[in-house]
C-alpha atoms as a PDB file:
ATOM      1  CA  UNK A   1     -27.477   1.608 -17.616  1.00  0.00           C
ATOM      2  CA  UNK A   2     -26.853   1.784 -21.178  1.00  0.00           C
ATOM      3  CA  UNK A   3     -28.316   4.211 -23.246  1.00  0.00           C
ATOM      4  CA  UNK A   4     -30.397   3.374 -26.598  1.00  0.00           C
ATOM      5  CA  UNK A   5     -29.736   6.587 -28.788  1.00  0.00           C
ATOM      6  CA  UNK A   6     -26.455   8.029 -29.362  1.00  0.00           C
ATOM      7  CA  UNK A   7     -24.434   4.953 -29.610  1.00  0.00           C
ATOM      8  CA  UNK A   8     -21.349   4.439 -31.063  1.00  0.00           C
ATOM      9  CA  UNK A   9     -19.879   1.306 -32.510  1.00  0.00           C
ATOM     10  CA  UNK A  10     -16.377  -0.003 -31.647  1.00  0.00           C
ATOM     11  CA  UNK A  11     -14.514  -2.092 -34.135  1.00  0.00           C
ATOM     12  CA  UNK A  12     -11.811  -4.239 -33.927  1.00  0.00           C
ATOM     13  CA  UNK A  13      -8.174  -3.683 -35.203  1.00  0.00           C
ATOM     14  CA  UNK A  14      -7.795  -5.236 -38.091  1.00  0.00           C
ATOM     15  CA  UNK A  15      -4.624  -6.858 -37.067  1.00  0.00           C
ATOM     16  CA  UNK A  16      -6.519  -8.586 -33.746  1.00  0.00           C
ATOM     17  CA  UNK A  17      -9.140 -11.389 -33.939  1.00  0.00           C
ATOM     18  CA  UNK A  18     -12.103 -10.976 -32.617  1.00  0.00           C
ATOM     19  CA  UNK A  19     -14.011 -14.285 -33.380  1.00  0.00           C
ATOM     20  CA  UNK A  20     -16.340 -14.344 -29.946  1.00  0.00           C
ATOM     21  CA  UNK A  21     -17.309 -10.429 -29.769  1.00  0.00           C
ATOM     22  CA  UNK A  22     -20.195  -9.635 -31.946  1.00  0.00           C
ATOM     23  CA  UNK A  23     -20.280  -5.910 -31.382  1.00  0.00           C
ATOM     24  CA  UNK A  24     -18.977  -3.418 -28.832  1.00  0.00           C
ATOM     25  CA  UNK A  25     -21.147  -0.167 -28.720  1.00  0.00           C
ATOM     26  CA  UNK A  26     -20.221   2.794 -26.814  1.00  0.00           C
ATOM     27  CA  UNK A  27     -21.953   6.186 -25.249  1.00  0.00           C
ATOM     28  CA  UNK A  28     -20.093   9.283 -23.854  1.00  0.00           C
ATOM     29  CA  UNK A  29     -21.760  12.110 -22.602  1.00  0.00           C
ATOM     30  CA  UNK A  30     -21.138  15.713 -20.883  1.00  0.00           C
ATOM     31  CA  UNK A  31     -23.313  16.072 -17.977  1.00  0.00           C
ATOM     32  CA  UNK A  32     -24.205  19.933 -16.669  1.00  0.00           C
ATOM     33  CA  UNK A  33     -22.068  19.630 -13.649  1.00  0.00           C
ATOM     34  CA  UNK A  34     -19.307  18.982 -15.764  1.00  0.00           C
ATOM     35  CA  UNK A  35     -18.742  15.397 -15.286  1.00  0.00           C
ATOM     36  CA  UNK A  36     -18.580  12.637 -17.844  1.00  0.00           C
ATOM     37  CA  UNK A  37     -20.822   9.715 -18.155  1.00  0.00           C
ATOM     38  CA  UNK A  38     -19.369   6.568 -20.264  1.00  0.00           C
ATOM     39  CA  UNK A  39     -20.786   3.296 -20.906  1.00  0.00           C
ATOM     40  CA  UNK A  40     -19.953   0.145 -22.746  1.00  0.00           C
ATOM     41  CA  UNK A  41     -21.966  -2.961 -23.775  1.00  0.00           C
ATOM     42  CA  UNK A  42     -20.250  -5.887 -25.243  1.00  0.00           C
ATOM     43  CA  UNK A  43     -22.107  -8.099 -26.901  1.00  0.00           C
ATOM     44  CA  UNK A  44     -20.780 -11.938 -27.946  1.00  0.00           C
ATOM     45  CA  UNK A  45     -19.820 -15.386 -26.576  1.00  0.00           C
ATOM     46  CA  UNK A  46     -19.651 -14.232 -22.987  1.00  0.00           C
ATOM     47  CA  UNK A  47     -18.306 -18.144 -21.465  1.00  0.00           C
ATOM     48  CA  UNK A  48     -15.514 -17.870 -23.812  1.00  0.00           C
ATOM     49  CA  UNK A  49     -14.231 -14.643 -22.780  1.00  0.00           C
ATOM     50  CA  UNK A  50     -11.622 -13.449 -19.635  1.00  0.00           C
ATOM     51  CA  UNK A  51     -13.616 -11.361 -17.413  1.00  0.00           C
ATOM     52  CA  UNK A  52     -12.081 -10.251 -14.199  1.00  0.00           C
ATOM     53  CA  UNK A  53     -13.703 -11.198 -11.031  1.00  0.00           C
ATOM     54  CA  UNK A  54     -15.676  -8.465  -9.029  1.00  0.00           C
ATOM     55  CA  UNK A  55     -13.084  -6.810  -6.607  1.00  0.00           C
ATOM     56  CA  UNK A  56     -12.642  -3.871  -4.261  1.00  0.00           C
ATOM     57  CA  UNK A  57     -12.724  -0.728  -6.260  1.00  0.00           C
ATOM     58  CA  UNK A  58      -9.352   0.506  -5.981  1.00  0.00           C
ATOM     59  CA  UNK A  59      -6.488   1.879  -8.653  1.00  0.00           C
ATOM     60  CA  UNK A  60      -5.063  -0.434  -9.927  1.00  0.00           C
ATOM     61  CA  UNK A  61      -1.850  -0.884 -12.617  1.00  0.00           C
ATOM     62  CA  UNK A  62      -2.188  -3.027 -15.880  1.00  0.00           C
ATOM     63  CA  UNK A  63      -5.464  -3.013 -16.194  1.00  0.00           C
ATOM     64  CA  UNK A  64      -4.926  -3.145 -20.098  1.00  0.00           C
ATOM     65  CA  UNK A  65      -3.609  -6.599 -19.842  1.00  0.00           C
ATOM     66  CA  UNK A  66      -7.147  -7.917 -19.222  1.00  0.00           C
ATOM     67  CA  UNK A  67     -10.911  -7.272 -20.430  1.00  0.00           C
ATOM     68  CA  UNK A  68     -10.758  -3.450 -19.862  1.00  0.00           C
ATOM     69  CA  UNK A  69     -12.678  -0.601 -21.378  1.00  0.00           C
ATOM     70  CA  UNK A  70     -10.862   2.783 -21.738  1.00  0.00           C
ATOM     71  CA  UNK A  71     -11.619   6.560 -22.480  1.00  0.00           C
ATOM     72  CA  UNK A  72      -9.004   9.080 -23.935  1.00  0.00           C
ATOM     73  CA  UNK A  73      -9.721  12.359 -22.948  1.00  0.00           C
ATOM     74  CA  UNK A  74      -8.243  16.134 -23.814  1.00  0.00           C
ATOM     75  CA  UNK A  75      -8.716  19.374 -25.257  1.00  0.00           C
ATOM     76  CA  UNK A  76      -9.442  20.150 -28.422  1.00  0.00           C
ATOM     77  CA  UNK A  77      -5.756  21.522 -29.698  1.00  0.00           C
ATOM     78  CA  UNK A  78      -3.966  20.788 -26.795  1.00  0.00           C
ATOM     79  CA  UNK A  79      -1.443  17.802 -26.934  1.00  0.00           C
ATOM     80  CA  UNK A  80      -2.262  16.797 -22.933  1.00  0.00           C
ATOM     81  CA  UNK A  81      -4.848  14.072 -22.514  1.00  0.00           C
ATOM     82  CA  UNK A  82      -6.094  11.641 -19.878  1.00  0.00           C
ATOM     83  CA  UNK A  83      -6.220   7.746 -19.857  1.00  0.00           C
ATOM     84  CA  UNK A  84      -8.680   6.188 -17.825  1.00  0.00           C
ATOM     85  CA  UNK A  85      -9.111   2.343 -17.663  1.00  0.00           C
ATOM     86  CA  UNK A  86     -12.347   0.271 -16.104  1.00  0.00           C
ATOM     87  CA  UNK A  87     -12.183  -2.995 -15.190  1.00  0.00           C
ATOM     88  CA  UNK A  88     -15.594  -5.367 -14.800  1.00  0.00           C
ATOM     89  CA  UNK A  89     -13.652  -6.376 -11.738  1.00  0.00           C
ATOM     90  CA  UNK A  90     -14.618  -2.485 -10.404  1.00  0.00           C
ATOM     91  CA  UNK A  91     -10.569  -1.316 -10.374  1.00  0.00           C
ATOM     92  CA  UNK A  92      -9.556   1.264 -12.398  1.00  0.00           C
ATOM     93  CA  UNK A  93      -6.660   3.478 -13.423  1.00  0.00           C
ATOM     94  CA  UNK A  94      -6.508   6.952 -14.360  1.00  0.00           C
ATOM     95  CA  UNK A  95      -2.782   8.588 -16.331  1.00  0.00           C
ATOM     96  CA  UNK A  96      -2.337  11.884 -17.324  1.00  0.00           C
ATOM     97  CA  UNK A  97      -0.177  12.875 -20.862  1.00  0.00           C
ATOM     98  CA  UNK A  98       1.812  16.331 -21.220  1.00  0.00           C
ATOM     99  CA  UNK A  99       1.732  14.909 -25.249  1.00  0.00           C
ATOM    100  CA  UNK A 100       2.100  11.847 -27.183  1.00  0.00           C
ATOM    101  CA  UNK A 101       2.612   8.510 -24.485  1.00  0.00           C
ATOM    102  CA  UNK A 102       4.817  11.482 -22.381  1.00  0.00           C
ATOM    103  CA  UNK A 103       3.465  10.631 -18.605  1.00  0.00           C
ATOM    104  CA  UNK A 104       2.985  13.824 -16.594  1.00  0.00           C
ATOM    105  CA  UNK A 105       3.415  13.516 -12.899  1.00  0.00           C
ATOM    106  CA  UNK A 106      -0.303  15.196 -12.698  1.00  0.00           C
ATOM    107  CA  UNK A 107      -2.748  13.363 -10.895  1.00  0.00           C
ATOM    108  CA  UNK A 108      -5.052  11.921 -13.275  1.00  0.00           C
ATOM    109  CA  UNK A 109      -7.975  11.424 -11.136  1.00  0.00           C
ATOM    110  CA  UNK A 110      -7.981  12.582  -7.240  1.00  0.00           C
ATOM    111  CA  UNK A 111     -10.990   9.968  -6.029  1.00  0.00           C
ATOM    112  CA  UNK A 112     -12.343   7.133  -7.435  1.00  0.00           C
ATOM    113  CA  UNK A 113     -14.569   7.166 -10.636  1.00  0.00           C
ATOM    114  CA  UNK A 114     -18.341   5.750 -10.153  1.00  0.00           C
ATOM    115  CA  UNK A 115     -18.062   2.220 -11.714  1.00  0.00           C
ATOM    116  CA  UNK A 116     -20.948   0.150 -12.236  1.00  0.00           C
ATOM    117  CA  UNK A 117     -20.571  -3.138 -14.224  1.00  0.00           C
ATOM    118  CA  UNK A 118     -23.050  -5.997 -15.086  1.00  0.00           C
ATOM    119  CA  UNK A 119     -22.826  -9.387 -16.915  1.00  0.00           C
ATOM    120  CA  UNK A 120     -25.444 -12.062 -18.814  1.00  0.00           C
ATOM    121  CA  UNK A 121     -25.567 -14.138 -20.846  1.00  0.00           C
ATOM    122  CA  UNK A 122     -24.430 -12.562 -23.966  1.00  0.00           C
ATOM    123  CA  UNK A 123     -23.546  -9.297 -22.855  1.00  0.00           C
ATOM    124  CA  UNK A 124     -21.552  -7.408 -20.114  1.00  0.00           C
ATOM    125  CA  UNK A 125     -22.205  -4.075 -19.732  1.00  0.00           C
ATOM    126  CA  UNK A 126     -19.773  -1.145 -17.458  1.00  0.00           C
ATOM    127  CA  UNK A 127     -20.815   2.384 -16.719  1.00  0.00           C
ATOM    128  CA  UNK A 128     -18.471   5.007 -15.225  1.00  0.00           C
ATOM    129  CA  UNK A 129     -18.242   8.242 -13.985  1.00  0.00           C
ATOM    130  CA  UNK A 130     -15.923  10.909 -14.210  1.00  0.00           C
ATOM    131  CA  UNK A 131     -16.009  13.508 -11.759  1.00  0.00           C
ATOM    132  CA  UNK A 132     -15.651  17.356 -13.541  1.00  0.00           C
ATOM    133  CA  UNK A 133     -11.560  17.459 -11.617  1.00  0.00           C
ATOM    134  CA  UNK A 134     -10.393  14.737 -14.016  1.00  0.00           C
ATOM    135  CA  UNK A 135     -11.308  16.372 -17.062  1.00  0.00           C
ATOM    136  CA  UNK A 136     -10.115  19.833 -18.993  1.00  0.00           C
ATOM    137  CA  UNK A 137     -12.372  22.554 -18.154  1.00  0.00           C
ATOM    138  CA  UNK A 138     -15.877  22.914 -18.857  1.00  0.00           C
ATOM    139  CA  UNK A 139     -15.408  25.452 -21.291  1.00  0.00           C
ATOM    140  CA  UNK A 140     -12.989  23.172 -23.460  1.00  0.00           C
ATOM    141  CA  UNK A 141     -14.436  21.209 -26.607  1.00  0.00           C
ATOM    142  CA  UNK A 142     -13.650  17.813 -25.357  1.00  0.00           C
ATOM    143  CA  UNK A 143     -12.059  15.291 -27.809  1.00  0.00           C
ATOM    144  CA  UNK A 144     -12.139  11.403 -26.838  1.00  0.00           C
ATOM    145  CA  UNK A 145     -11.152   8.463 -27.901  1.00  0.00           C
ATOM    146  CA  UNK A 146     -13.206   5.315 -26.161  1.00  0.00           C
ATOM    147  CA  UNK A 147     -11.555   1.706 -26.528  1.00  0.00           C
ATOM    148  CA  UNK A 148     -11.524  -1.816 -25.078  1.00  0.00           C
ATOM    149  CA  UNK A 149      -9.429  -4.731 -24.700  1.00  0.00           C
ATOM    150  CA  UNK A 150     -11.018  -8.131 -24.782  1.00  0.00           C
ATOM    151  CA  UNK A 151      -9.389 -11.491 -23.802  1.00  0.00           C
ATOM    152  CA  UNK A 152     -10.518 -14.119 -25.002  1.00  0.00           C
ATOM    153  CA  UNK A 153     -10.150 -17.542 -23.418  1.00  0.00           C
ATOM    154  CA  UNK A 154     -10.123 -19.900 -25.965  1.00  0.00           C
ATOM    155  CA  UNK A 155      -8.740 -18.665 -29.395  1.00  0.00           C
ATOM    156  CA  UNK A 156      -6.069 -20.080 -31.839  1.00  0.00           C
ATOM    157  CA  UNK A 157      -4.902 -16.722 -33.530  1.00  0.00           C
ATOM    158  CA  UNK A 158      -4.181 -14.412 -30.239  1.00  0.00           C
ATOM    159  CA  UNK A 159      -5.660 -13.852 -26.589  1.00  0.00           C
ATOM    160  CA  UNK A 160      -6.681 -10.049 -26.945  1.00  0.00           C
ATOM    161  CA  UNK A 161      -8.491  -8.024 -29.611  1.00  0.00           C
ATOM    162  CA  UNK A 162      -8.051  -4.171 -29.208  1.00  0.00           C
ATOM    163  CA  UNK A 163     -11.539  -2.218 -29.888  1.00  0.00           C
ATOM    164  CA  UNK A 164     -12.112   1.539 -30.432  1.00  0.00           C
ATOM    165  CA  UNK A 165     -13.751   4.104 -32.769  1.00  0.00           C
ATOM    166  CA  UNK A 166     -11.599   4.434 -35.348  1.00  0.00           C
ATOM    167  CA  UNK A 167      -7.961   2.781 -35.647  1.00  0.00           C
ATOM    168  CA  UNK A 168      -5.258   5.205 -37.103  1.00  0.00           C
ATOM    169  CA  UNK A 169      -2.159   2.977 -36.850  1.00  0.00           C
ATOM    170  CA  UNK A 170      -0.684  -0.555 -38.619  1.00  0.00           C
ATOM    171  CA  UNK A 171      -0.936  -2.236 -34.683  1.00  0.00           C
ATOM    172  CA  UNK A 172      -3.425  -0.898 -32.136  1.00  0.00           C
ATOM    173  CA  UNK A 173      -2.451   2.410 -30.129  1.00  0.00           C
ATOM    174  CA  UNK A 174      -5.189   4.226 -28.309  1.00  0.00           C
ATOM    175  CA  UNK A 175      -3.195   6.920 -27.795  1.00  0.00           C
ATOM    176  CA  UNK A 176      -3.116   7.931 -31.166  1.00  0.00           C
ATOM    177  CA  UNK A 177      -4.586  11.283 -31.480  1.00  0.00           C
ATOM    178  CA  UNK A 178      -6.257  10.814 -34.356  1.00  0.00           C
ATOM    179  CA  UNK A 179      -8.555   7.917 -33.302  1.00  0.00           C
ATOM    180  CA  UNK A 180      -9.695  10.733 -31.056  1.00  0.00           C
ATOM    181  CA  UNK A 181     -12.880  10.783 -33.345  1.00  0.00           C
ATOM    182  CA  UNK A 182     -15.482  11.885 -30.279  1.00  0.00           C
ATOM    183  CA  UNK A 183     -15.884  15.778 -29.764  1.00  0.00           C
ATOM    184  CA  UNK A 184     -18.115  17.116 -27.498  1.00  0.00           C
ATOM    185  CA  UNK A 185     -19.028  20.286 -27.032  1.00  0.00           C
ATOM    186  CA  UNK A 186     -17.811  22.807 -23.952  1.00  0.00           C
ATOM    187  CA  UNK A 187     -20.242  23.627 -21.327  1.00  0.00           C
ATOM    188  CA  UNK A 188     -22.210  26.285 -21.488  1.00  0.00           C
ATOM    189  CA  UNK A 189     -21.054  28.798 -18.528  1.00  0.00           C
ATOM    190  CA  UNK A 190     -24.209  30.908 -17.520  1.00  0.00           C
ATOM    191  CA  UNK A 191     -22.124  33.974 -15.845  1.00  0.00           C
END
């Protein structure tokens, strides 16, 4: 499920503890049919974390509050972008952005996202996939931001650490454009 190459490393905000995750590695990629494939592996003290209980995939609010892993998605100098959240539990939530945390009415996501998650000992791992609808088109140069939220069960200094490829801001805020660090390039249209 999780790809070997390509990886990408999550770290933690600085101002959130993150004493039972050892890493968080991350993989995004552009498929020819213009969907996007995303996976996460976490990697740490599993027993001591909040991990929400498998469930009937369905959208669900909040999903932030909990263990969640989360992909930022727009267009390379457009201000609109798309939040998606996936929960181990197999919910998920998709928001769409006309610009900086401004909610559009669009639909975000018109069906469900493939979600596949998996959990040992020392590692849980989610997979999802976004069908091409959800995303800008195929000929934009997509630029993402991937995150996650971990709860931990058992720490002194603070429940949740707040994960992602590069932090831009004093407090965590994946919405940030500029922690937007992923770019991948636009399909190539054969006419």
């Amino acid at each position: 499920m999780f790809p070997s190459e390509s990886t990408l490393t999550l770290c933690p905000h600085p101002a959130t503890p993150a004493p039972v995750v050892r890493t968080i590695e991350a993989h995004a990629e552009r498929r020819a049919d213009g969907s996007l494939e995303l996976s996460w592996c976490l990697r740490g003290d599993i027993a001591r974390l909040l991990i929400p209980e498998p469930r009937s995939a369905a959208c669900a609010d909040g999903l932030w509050q909990h263990t969640c892993f989360e992909a930022f998605v727009g267009a390379a100098g457009d201000p609109a972008y798309r939040e998606f959240n996936f929960s181990p539990s197999g919910q998920w939530a998709a928001y769409a952005f006309a610009g900086y945390r401004q909610r559009d009415a669009t639909p975000a996501l018109l069906g469900p996202p493939r979600i596949i998650a998996r959990q040992s000992a020392g590692r849980l791992e989610l997979a999802a996939t976004l069908p091409p609808d959800a995303l800008p088109a195929a000929t934009a140069r997509l630029q993402i931001g991937l995150a996650a939220v971990v709860e931990a069960a058992d720490t002194v200094d603070g429940s949740h650490s707040y994960w992602a490829l590069h932090h831009p801001a004093a407090l965590p805020d994946f919405h940030h454009r500029n922690g937007f660090t992923l770019e991948l390039a636009p399909l190539q249209v054969r006419a």
